[in-house]
Protein backbone atom coordinates (compact mmCIF):
# COMPACT_ATOMS: atom_id res chain seq x y z
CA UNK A 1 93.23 102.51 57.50
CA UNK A 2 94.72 103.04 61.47
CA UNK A 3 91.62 102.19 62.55
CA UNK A 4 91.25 99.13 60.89
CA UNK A 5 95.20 98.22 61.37
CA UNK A 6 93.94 98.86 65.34
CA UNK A 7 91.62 96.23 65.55
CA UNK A 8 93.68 93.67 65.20
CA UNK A 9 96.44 94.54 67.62
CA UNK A 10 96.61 91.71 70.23
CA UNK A 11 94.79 93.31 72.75
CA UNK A 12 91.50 93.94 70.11
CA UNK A 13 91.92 90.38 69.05
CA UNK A 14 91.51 89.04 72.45
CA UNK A 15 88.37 90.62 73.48
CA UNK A 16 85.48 90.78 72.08
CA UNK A 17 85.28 92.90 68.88
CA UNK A 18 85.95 96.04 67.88
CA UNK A 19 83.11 98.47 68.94
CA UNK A 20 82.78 102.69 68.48
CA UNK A 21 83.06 103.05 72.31
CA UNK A 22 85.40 100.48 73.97
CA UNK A 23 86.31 97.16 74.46
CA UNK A 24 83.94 96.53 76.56
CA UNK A 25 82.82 92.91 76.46
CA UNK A 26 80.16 93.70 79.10
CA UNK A 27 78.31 95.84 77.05
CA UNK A 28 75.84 92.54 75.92
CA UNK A 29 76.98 90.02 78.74
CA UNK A 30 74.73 89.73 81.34
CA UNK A 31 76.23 89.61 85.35
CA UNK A 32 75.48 90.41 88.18
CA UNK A 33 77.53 92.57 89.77
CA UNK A 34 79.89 91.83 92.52
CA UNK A 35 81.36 94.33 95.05
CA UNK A 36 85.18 93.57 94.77
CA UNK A 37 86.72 96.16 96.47
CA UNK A 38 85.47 98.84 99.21
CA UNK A 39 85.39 102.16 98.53
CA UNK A 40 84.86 105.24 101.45
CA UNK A 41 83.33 107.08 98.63
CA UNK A 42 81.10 104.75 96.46
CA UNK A 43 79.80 106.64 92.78
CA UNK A 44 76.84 105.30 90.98
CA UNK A 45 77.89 104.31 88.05
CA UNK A 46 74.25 102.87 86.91
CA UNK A 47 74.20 99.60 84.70
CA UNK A 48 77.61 99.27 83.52
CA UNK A 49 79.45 99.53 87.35
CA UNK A 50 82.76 98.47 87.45
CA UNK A 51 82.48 95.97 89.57
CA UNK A 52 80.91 94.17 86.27
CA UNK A 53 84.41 93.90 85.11
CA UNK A 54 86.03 90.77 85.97
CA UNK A 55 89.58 92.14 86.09
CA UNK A 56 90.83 95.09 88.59
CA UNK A 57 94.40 97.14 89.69
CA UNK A 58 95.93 99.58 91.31
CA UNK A 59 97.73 102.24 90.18
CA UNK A 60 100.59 103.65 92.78
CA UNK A 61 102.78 106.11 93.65
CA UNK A 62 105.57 106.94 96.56
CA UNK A 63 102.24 108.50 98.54
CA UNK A 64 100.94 104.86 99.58
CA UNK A 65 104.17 103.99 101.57
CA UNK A 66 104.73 100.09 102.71
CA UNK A 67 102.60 97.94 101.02
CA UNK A 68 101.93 94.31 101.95
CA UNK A 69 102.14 92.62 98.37
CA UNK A 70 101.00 89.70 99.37
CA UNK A 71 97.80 90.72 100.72
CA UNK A 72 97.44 93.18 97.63
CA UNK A 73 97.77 89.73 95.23
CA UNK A 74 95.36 87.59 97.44
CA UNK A 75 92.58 90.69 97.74
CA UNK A 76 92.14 90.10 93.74
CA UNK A 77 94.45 92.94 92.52
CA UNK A 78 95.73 91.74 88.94
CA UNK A 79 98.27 94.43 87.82
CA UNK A 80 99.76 97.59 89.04
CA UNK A 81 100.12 100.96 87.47
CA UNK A 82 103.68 101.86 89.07
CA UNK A 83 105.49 105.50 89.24
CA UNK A 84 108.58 105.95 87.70
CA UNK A 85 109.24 109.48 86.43
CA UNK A 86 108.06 112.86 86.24
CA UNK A 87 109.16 115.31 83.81
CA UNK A 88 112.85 115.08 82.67
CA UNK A 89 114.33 115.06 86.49
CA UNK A 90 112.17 113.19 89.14
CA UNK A 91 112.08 109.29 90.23
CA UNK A 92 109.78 108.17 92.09
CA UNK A 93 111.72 106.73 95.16
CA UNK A 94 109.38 103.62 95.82
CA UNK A 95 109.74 102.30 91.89
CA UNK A 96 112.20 100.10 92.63
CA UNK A 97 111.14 98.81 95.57
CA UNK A 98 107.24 98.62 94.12
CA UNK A 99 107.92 96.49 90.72
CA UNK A 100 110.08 94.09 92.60
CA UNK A 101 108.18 92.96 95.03
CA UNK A 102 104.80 93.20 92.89
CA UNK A 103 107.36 90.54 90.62
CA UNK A 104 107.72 88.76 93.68
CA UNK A 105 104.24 88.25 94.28
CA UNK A 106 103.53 87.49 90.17
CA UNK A 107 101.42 90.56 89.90
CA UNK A 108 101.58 91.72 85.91
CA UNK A 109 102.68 95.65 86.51
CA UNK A 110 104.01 98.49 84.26
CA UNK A 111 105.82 102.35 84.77
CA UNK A 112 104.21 105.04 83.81
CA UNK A 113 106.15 108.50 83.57
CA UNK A 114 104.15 111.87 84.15
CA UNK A 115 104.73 114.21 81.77
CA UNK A 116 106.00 118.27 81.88
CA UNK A 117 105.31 120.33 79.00
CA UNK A 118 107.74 122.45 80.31
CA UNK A 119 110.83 119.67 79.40
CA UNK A 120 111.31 118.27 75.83
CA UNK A 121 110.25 114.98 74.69
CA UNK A 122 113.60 113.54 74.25
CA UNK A 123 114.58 114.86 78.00
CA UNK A 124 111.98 113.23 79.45
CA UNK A 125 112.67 109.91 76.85
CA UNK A 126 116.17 109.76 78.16
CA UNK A 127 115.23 110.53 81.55
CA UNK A 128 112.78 107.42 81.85
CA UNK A 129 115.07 105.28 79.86
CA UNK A 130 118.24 106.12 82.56
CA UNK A 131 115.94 105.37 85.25
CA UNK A 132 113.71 102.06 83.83
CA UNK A 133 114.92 99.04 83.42
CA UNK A 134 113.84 96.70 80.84
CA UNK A 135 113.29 93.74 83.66
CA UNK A 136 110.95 95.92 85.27
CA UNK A 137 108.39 96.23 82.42
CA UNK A 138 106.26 93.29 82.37
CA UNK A 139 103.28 95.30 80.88
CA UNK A 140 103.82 98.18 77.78
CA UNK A 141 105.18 101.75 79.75
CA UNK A 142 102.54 104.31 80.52
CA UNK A 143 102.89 107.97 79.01
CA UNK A 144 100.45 109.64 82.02
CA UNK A 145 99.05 113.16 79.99
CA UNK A 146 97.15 115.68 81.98
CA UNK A 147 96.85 119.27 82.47
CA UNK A 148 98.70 119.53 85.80
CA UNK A 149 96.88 123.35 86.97
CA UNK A 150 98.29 122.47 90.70
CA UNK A 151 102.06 122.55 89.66
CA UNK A 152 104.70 124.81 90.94
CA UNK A 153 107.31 125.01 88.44
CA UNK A 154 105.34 124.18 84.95
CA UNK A 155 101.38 125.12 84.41
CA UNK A 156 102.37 125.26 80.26
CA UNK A 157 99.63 124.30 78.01
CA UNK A 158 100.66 123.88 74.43
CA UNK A 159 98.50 123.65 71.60
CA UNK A 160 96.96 120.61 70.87
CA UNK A 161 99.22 120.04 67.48
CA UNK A 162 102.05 120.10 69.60
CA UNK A 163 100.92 117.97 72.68
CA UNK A 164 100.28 115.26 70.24
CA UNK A 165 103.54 115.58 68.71
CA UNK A 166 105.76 115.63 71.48
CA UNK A 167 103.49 112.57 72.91
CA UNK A 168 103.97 110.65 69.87
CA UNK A 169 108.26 111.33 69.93
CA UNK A 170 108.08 110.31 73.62
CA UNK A 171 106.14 107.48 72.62
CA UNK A 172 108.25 106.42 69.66
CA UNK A 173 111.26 106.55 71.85
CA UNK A 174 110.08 104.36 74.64
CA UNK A 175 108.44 101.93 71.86
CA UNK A 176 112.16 101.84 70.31
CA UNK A 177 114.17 101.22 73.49
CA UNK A 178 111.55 98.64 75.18
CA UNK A 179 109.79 96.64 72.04
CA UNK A 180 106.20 97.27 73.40
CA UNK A 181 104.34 100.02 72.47
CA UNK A 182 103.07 102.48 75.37
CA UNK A 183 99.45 103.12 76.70
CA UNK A 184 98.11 106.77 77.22
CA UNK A 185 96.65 107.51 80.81
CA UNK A 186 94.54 110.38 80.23
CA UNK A 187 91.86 113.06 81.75
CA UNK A 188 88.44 113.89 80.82
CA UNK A 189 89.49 117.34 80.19
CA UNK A 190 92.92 116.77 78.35
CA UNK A 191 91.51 114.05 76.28
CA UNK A 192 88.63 116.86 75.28
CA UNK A 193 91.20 119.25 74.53
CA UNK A 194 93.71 117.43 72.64
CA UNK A 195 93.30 114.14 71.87
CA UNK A 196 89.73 113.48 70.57
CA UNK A 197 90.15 111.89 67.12
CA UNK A 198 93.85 110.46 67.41
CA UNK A 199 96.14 107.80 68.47
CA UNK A 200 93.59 105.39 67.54
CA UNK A 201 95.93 102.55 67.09
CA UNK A 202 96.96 103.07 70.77
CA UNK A 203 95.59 101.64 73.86
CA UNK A 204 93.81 104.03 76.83
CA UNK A 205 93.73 104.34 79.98
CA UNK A 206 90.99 106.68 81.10
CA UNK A 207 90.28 108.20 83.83
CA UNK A 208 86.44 108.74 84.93
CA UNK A 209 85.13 108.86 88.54
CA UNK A 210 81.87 110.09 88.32
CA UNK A 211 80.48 108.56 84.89
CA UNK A 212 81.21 105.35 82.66
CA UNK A 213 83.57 106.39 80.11
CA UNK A 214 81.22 106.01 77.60
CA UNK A 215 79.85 109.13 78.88
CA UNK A 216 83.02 111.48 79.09
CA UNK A 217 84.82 109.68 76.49
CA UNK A 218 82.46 110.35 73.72
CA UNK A 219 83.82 107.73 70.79
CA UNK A 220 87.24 106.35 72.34
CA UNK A 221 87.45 102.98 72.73
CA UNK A 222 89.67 102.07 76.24
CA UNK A 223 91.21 99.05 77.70
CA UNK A 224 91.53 100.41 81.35
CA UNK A 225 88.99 102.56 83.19
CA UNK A 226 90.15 103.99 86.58
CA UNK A 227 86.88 104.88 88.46
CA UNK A 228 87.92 106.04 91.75
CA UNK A 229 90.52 107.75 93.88
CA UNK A 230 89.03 106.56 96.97
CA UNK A 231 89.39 102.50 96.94
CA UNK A 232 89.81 100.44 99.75
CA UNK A 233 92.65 97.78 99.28
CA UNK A 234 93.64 95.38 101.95
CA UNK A 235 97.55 95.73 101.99
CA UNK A 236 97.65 99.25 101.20
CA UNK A 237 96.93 102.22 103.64
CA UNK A 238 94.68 105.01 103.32
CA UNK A 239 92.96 105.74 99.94
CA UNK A 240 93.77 103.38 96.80
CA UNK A 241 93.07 104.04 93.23
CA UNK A 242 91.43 101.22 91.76
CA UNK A 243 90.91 100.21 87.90
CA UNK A 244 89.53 97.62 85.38
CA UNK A 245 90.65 96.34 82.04
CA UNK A 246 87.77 95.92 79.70
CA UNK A 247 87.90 92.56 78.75
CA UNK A 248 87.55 88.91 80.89
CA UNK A 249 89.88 86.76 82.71
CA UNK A 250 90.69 84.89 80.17
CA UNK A 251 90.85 88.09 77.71
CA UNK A 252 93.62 89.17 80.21
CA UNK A 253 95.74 86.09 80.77
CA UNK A 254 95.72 85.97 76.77
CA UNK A 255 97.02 89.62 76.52
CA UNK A 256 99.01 89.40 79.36
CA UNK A 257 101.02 86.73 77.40
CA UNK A 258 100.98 88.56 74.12
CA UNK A 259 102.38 91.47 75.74
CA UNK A 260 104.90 89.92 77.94
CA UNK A 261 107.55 89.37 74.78
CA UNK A 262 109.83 91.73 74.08
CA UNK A 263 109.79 92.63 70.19
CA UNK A 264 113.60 93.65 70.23
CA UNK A 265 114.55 90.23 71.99
C-alpha cells in the first residue's frame, strides 16, 4: 500500500512513471549527451552519464567560501543543497549568507542537517528548527544519513531498527514544523546497511561517484543523484559537488511549484 500511496506524490506524478529503479525518465529517451559542467576528475559512467540529465546542482557547505551567485545561476546550476546543522550543536556559519543570496539570484535551494547518532532525534529536531527559518526553505529540508568513520567525538553505529527510527522522529518533526516532507541524502554503504527496503514513500538523494545508481542502489528509486566530488563550477572555487534530479525541465519547474507551498500556511 506505501508503495502505491508513493507513486502519486507530486514529484512521481510529474515525471515519468513509476519504475523499480528510479525516476529516471532517461531510461527510454534518447539524447545525446552534453558536457555541462567540468570536472578535474571525470568517471565513466557508460550509457546513462549524467550529463543526460537535463537538470543539475550543487550541494554546499562553509568549505567553498565566497561564491559568486550570479555566475553559479548563469553556468546552469538549478538548485542548491545548503548546510545548516550538524548534530544537535553546530551551524554552519555560511547558511545564512548561502540561502539568501542563492534567493537573490532565484536559485530553488534547501538545508540539509547532518546527522550524530551520538545526539537524540529531538536534540537535533530542535536544534535545526532554532537555527532554520521557514523563509529559507524553498525546497523540502534534507536529513543527510551516513556513517561518519572520520569523526572525532561520535563514530556510534546503531542498529539498523533504530537508525530508521530515530530518522523517521527527526523526520516527522521537521515535516510538522515546516509542512513539506524531508528528502534522505544517503551513502552506498549506509543505504546497504540500513535502509534497503524502507522509506519508500520518501524521496532520495543518493550518492554514487563511480557507478549509476542503478548499480549501487539495487531497487531504490531516487530523485537526485550526486555523481562527483570533484565538479568544476564557474563562481565557486576549488572542487564543487555537482548533482541531477531525475526528471526534465519541465518535470522540475512543475515540482518546483508543487513543492514551493507550505502545507501549514
Amino acid at each position: 500500500m506505501r508503495r502505491i500511496l508513493f507513486c502519486v506524490l507530486p514529484l512521481a506524478i510529474m515525471l515519468a512513471g513509476c519504475t523499480s529503479s528510479g525516476y529516471d525518465y532517461l531510461e527510454t529517451a534518447s539524447i545525446k549527451p552534453k558536457t555541462r559542467f567540468k570536472d578535474t576528475d571525470p568517471q565513466d559512467f557508460g550509457a546513462k552519464h549524467p550529463h543526460r540529465n537535463e537538470v543539475h546542482g550543487i550541494d554546499i557547505s562553509k568549505w567553498q567560501g565566497d561564491i559568486d551567485w550570479q555566475s553559479v545561476k548563469t553556468s546552469g546550476v538549478a538548485f542548491a543543497f545548503i548546510k545548516a546543522t550538524e548534530g544537535k550543536d553546530r551551524f554552519d556559519p555560511r547558511f545564512n549568507e548561502y540561502w539568501q543570496r542563492a534567493r537573490a539570484v532565484s536559485i530553488p535551494h534547501a538545508p540539509y542537517h547532518f546527522y550524530y547518532f551520538c545526539s537524540s532525534a529531538d536534540e537535533q529536531a530542535d536544534w535545526f528548527i532554532q537555527n532554520v527559518p521557514r523563509e529559507s526553505m524553498r525546497l523540502p529540508p534534507v536529513l543527510d544519513v551516513e556513517w561518519n568513520g572520520e569523526s572525532k567525538t561520535c563514530r556510534f553505529r546503531p542498529d539498523p531498527a533504530t537508525v530508521r527510527a530515530q530518522m523517521q522522529r527527526f523526520m516527522d518533526r521537521l515535516e510538522a514544523y515546516y509542512g513539506k516532507r524531508p528528502i534522505i541524502y544517503t551513502s552506498v554503504d549506509f543505504h546497504r546497511d540500513n535502509l534497503q527496503g524502507y522509506f519508500q514513500d520518501y524521496h532520495f538523494w543518493v550518492r554514487s561517484v563511480a557507478a549509476h545508481p542503478e548499480v549501487t542502489y539495487a531497487d531504490r528509486r531516487w530523485a537526485f543523484w550526486q555523481y562527483t566530488s570533484t565538479g568544476v563550477i564557474p563562481g565557486i572555487k576549488g572542487p564543487a559537488d555537482i548533482n541531477v534530479f531525475a526528471g526534465s525541465s519541465k518535470n522540475w519547474a512543475n515540482w518546483v511549484a508543487s513543492v514551493s507551498k507550505d502545507r501549514n500556511s
